[in-house]
Structures are given as structure tokens and as C-alpha cells.
Protein backbone atom coordinates (compact mmCIF):
# COMPACT_ATOMS: atom_id res chain seq x y z
CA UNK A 1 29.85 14.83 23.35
CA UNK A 2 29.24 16.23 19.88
CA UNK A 3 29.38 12.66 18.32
CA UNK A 4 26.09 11.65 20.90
CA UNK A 5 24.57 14.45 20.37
CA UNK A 6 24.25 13.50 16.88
CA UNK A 7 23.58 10.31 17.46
CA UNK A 8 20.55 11.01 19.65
CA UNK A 9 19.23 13.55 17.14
CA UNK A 10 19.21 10.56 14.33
CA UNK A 11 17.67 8.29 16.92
CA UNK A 12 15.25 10.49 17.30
CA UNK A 13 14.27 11.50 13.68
CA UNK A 14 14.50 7.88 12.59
CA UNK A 15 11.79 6.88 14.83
CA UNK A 16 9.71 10.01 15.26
CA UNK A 17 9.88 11.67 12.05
CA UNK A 18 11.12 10.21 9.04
CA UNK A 19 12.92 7.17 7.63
CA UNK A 20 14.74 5.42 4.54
CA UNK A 21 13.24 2.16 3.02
CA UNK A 22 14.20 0.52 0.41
CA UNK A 23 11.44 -1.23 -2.43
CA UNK A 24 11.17 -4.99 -2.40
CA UNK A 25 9.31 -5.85 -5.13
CA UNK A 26 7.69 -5.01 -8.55
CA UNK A 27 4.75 -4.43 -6.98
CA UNK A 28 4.85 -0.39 -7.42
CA UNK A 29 6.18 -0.43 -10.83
CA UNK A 30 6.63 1.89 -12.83
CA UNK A 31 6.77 4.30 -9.80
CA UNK A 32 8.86 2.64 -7.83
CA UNK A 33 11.48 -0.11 -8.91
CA UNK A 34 13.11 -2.88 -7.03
CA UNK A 35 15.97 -1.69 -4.50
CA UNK A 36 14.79 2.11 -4.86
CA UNK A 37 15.18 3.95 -1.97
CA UNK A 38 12.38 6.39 -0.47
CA UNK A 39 12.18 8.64 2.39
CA UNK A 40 8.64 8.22 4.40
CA UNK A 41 7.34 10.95 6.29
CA UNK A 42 6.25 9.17 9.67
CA UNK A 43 4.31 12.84 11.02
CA UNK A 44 1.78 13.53 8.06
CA UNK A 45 -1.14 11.40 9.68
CA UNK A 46 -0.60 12.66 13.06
CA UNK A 47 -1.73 15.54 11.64
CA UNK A 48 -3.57 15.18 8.79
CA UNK A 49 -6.09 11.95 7.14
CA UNK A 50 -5.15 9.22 4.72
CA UNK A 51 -5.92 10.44 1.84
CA UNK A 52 -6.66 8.55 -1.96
CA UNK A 53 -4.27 8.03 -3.96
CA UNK A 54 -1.26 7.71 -0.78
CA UNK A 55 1.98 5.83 -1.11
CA UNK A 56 2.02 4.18 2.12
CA UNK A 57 5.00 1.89 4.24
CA UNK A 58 2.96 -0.24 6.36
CA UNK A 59 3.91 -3.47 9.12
CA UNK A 60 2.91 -6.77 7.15
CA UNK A 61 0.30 -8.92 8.75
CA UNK A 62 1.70 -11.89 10.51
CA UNK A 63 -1.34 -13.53 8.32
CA UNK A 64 0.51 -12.44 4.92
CA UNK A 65 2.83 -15.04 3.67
CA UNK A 66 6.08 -14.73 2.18
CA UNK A 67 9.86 -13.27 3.17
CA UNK A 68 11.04 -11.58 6.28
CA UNK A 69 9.76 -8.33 4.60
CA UNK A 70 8.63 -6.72 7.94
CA UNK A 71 7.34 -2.98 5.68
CA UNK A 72 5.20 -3.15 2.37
CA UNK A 73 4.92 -0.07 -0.06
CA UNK A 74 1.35 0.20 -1.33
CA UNK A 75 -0.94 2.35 -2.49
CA UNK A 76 -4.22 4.10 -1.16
CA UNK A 77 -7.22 3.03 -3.08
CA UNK A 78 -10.45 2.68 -0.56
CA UNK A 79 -10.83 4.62 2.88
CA UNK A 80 -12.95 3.75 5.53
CA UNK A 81 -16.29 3.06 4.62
CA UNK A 82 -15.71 2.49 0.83
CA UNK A 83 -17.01 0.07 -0.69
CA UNK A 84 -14.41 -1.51 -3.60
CA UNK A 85 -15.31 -3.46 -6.82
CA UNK A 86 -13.07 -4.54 -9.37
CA UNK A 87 -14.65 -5.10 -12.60
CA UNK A 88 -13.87 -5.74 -16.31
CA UNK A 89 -10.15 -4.71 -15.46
CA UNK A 90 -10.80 -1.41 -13.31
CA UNK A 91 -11.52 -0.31 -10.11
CA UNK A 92 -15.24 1.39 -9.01
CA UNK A 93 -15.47 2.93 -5.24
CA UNK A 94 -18.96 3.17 -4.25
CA UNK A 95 -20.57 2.71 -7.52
CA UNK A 96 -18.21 5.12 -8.78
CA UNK A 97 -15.00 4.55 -11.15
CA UNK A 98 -11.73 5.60 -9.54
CA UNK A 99 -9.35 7.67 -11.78
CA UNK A 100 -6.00 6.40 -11.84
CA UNK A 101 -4.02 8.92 -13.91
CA UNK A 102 -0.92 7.25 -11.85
CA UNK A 103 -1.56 4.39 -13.70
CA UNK A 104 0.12 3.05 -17.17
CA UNK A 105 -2.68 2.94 -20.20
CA UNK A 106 -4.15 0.02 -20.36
CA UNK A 107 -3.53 -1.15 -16.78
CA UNK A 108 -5.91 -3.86 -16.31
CA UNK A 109 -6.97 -4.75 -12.35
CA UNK A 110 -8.25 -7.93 -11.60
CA UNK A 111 -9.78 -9.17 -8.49
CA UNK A 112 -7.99 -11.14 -5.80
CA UNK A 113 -8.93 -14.42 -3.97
CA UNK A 114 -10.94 -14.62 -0.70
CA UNK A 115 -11.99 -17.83 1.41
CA UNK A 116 -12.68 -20.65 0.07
CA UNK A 117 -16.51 -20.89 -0.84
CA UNK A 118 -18.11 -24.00 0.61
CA UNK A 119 -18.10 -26.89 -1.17
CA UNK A 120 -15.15 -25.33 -3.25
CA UNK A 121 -11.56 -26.73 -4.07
CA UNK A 122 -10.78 -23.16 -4.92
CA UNK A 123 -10.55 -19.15 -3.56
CA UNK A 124 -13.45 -17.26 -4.21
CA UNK A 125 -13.16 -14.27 -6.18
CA UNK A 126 -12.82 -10.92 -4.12
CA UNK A 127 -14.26 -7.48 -4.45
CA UNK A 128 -16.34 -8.43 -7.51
CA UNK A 129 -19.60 -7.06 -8.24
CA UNK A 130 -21.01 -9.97 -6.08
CA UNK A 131 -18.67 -9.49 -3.73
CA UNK A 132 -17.50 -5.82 -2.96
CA UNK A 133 -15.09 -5.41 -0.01
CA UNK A 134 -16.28 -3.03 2.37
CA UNK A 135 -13.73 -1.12 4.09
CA UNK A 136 -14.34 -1.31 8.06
CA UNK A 137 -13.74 1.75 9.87
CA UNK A 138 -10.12 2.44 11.35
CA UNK A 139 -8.59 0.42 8.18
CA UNK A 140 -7.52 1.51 4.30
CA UNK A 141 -7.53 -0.56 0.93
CA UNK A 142 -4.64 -0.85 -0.61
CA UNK A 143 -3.30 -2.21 -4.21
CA UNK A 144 0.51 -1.90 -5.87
CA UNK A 145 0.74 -0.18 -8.62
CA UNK A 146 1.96 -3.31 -10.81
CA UNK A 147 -1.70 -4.86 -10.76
CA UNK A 148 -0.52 -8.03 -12.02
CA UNK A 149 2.24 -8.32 -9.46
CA UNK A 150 1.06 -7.20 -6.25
CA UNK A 151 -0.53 -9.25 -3.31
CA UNK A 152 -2.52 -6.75 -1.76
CA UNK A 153 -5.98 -5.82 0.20
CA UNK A 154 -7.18 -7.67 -2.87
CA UNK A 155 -6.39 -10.90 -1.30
CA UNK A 156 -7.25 -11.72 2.04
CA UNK A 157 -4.28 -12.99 3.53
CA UNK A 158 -3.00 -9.13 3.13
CA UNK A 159 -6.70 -7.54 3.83
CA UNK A 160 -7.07 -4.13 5.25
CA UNK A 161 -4.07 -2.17 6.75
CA UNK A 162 -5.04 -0.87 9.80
CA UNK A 163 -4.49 1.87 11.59
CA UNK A 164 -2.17 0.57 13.94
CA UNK A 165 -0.10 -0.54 11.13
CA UNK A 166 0.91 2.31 9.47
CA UNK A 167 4.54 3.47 9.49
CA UNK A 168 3.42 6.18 6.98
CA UNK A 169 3.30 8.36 3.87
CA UNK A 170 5.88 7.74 1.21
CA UNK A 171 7.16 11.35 -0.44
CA UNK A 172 10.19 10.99 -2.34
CA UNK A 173 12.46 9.06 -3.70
CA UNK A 174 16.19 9.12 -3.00
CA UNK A 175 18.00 6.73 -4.82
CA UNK A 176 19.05 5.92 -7.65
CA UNK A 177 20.19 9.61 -7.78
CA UNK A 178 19.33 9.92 -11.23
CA UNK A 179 15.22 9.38 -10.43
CA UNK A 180 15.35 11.35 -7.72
CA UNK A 181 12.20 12.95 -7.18
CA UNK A 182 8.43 12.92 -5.20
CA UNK A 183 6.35 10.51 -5.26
């Protein structure tokens, strides 16, 4: 009886309240590295707003190619509304540019690839001054840490994670032991 109990409590906390993942890919580096393992608090926007700066697990797109990855780890860069431009290797929302202190000196960002223009062989460049994406209401913007390495709302196959997507906020990492810490 004991044995169920416990098993219904995990159950429950698993699906409810909070839940292991493990990283995939480079594309949070250096925060996160390949095969960490972080704990994601799946209450925090029940109660509270997406917020800048987030480290968020969310359902990939069935538009986003690629593995049977079924999460992606990203980052919070534009909110609803926000209108994103990446220029000359950084990042301006709404005229404005966005402090990354979470970011390695020297980071450079650069923009992703939309539809093809007509009359084009080739993507268009995305979120340019030219360009900006616009974040629609009810969705976030999101970009990996790893600029260079990261498919993200830069590119349209990913786009804008949407509300109904999110699985929620990343908080601290649990493994390797010895970088054990918040995120």
C-alpha cells in the first residue's frame, strides 16, 4: 500500500509540478552542456508571467525538423508584443538593445532564415532591421544561448513558442553533481 502510495505521489509531481530533463544539444552552452540534467518547475506560469531572460522546456513544433527530441531548452528573449532585430551581431527589442550579461564576451548573434523571398533560390534573412519579427500575442521569442549553434525563433521552421507549448521554467541544474546549481 505504501509502495502505491508513493508511486501515485511521483505520478503526480512528475506531471503537475516538476520534472527532470536532460540537455540535447550545445545550444545553451556555456550554461548548460550536453547530457546535463535540470529540474523544471512546471507551476511558475500558472502563477506568475514569462518573464526575459527565462530558461524554458518547451514541446517542439511538428514544423521543426530534426531528431525525436519531443522538449527544447531555450531561452526568453522577446515577449508578446516585442518587436526583435538582430543587428551587427546583437540583439535590439523595440528599438532598444537587450543586455545579455548571461552571455560570453564577444557573443556575436546573427539573424536566422525566413521564407524564401520571391524570385529567390535562397532564405531570406530574419529579424533584420528590414525585417523585425514581431512577437504575436499568446507566443515568446526564444534563442539558445550558443548563438552559433542554436535553431531557434530565429528561424522559422522553430518560430514562436506558444503558449500551449510550454512545459515550463528551467531552475536548476542537477547533474553532473559537481555543477550543481540554479540556473
Amino acid at each position: 500500500m505504501v509502495i502505491a502510495a508513493a508511486v501515485v505521489v511521483a505520478l503526480v509531481i512528475r506531471t503537475f509540478v516538476a520534472q527532470a530533463f536532460y540537455i540535447p544539444s550545445e545550444s545553451m552552452e556555456p550554461l548548460l552542456q550536453r547530457n546535463d540534467r535540470v529540474v523544471v518547475d512546471k507551476l511558475t506560469y500558472d502563477f506568475d508571467d514569462i518573464s526575459r531572460g527565462d530558461v524554458i522546456v518547451f514541446e517542439k513544433p511538428s514544423s521543426a525538423p530534426g531528431s525525436d527530441i519531443a522538449d527544447l531548452i531555450k531561452r526568453v528573449v522577446g515577449l508578446p508584443g516585442d518587436s526583435v532585430v538582430v543587428d551587427g551581431g546583437v540583439v535590439y527589442i523595440n528599438g532598444s538593445l537587450l543586455e545579455e550579461p548571461y552571455l560570453p564576451e564577444g557573443t556575436f548573434t546573427g539573424q536566422g532564415s525566413g521564407t524564401p523571398q520571391p524570385g529567390s533560390t535562397g532564405l531570406a534573412p530574419r529579424c533584420g532591421v528590414a525585417d523585425p519579427c514581431v512577437v504575436p500575442d499568446g507566443y515568446v521569442f526564444v534563442m539558445g544561448d550558443n548563438r552559433s549553434n542554436s535553431k531557434d525563433s530565429r528561424w522559422t521552421d522553430l518560430g514562436y513558442v506558444g503558449s500551449d507549448q510550454l512545459v515550463g521554467r528551467a531552475f536548476v541544474r542537477v547533474w553532473p553533481l559537481d555543477r550543481l546549481g540554479g540556473i
